[in-house]
N, C-alpha and C. Protein backbone atom coordinates (compact mmCIF):
# COMPACT_ATOMS: atom_id res chain seq x y z
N UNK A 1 -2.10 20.04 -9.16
CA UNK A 1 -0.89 19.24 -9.21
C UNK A 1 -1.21 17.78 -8.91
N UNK A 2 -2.31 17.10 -7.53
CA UNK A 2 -2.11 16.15 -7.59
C UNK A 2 -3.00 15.42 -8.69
N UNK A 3 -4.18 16.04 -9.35
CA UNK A 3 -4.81 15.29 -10.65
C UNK A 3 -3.87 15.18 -11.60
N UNK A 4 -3.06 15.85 -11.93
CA UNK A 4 -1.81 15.68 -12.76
C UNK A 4 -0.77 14.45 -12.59
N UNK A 5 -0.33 14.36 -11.18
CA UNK A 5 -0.02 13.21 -10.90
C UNK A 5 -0.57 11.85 -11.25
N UNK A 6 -2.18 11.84 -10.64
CA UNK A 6 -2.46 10.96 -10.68
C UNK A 6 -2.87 10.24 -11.81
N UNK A 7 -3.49 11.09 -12.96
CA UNK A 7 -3.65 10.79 -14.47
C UNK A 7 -1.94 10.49 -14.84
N UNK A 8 -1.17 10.97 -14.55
CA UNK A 8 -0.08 10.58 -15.20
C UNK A 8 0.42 9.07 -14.90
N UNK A 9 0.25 8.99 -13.55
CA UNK A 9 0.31 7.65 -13.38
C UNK A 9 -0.99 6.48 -13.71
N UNK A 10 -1.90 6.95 -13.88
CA UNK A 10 -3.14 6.40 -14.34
C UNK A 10 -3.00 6.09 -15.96
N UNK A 11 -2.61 6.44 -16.85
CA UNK A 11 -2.18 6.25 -18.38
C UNK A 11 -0.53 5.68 -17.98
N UNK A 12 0.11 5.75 -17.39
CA UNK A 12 0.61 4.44 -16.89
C UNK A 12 0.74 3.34 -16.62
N UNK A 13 -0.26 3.17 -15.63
CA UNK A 13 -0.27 1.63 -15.40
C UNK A 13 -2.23 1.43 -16.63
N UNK A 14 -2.31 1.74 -17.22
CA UNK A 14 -3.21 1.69 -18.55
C UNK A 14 -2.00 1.12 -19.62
N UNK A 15 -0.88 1.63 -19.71
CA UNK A 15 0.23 0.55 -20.52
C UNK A 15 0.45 -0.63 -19.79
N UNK A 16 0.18 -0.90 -18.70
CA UNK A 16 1.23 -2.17 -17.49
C UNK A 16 0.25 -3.85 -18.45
N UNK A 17 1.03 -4.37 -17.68
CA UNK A 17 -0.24 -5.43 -17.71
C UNK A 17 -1.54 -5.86 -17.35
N UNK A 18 -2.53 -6.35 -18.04
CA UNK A 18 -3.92 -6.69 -17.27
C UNK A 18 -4.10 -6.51 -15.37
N UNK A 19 -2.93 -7.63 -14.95
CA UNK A 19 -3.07 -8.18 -13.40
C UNK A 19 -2.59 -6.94 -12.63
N UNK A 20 -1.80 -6.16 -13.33
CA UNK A 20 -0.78 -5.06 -12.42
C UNK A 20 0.47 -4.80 -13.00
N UNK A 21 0.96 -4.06 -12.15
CA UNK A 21 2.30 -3.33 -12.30
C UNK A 21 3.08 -4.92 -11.93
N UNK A 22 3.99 -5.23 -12.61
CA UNK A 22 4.85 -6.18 -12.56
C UNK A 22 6.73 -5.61 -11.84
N UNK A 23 6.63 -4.56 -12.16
CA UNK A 23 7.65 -3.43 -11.34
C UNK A 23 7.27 -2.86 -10.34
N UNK A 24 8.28 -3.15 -9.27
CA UNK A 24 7.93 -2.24 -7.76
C UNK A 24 7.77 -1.14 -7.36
N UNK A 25 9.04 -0.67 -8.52
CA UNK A 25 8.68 0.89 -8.67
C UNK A 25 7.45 1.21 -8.60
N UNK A 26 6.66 0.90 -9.75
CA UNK A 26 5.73 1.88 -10.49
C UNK A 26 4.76 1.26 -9.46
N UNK A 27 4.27 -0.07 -8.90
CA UNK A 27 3.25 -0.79 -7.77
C UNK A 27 2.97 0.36 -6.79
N UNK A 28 4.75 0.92 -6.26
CA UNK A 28 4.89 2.11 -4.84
C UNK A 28 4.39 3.49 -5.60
N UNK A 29 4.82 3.46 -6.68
CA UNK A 29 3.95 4.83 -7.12
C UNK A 29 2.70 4.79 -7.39
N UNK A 30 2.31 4.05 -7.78
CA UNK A 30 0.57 3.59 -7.98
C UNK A 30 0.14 3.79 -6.51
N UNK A 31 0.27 2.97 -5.75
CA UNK A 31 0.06 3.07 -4.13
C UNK A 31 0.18 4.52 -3.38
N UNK A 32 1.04 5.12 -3.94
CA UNK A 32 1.13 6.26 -2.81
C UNK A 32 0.40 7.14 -3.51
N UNK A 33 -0.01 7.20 -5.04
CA UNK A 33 -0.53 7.95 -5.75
C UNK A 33 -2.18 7.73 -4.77
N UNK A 34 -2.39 6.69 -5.11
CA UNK A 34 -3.42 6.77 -4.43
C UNK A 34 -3.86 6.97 -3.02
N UNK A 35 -3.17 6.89 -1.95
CA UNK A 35 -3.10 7.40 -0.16
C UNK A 35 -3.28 8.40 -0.30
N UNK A 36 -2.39 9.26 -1.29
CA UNK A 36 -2.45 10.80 -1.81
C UNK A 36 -3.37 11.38 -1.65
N UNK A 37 -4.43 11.17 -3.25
CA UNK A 37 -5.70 11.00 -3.19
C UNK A 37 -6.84 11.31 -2.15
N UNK A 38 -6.49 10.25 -1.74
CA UNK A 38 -7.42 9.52 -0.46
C UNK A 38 -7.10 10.75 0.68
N UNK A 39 -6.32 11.21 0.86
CA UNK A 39 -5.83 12.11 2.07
C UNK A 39 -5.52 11.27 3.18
N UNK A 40 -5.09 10.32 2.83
CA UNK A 40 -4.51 9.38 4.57
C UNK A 40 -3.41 9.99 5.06
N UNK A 41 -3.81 10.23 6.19
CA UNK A 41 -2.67 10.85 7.02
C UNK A 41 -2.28 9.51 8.24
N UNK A 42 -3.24 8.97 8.34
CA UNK A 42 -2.76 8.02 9.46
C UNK A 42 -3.65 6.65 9.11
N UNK A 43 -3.49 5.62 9.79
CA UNK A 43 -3.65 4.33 10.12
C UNK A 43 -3.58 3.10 10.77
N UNK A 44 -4.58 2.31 10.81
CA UNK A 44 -3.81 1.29 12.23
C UNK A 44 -4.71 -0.34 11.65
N UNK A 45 -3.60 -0.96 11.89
CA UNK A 45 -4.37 -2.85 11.84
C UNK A 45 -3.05 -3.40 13.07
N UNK A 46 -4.05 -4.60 13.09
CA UNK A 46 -3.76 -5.29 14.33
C UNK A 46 -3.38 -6.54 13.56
N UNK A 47 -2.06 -6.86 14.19
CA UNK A 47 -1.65 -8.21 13.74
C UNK A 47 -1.47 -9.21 14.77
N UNK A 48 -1.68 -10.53 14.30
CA UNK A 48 -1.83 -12.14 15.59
C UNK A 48 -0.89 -12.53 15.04
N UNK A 49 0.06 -13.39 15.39
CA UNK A 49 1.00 -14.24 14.52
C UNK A 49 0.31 -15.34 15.21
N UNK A 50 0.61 -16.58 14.42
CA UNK A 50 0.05 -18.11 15.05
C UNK A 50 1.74 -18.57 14.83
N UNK A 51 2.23 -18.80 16.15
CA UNK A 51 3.60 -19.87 15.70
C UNK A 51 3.92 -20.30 17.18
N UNK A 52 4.97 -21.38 17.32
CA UNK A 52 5.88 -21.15 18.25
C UNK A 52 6.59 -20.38 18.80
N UNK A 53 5.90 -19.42 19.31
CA UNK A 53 6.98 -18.16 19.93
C UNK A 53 6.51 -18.13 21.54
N UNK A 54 7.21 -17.37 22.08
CA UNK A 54 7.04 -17.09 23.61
C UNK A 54 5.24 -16.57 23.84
N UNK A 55 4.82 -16.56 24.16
CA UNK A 55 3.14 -15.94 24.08
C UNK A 55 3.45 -14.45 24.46
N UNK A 56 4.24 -13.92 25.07
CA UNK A 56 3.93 -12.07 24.64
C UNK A 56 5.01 -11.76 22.92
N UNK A 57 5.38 -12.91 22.03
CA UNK A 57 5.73 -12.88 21.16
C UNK A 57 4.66 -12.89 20.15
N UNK A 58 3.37 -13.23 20.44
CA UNK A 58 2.65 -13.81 19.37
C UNK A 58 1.83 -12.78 19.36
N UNK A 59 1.16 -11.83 20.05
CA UNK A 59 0.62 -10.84 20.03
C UNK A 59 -0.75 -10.94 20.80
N UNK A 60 -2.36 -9.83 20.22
CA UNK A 60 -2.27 -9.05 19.21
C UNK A 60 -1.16 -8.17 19.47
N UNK A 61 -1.20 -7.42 18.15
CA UNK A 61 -0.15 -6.12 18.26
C UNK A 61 -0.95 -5.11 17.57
N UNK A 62 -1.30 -3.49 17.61
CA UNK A 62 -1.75 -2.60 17.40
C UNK A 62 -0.97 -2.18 16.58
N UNK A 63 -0.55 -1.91 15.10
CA UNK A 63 0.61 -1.07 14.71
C UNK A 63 -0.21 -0.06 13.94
N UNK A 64 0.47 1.07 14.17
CA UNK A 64 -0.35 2.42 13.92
C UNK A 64 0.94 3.00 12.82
């Protein structure tokens, strides 16, 4: 089932344009097609903001 998926969406975005999916739709289905794939079950990045904010506003932050 999921090679089925994923060729289906693969001769998909094979019609899209050169750069990408220009629709969000099909970008989020491309994307999850592939996590799929991949077997991600989980994940984590760390984000800094640089601004004027309070300093426990600016981080790092761990988001999982």
């Amino acid at each position: 089932m999921r090679s089925i998926l994923v060729s289906v969406l693969g001769l998909a975005a094979a019609c899209s344009h050169s750069t990408g999916p220009s629709d969000p739709v099909t970008a989020l289905a491309l994307a999850r097609a592939k996590w799929f794939q991949a077997e991600v079950s989980n994940y984590q990045y760390t984000i800094l903001r640089g601004c004027e904010c309070l300093p426990e506003s600016i981080g790092p932050v761990v988001i999982e």
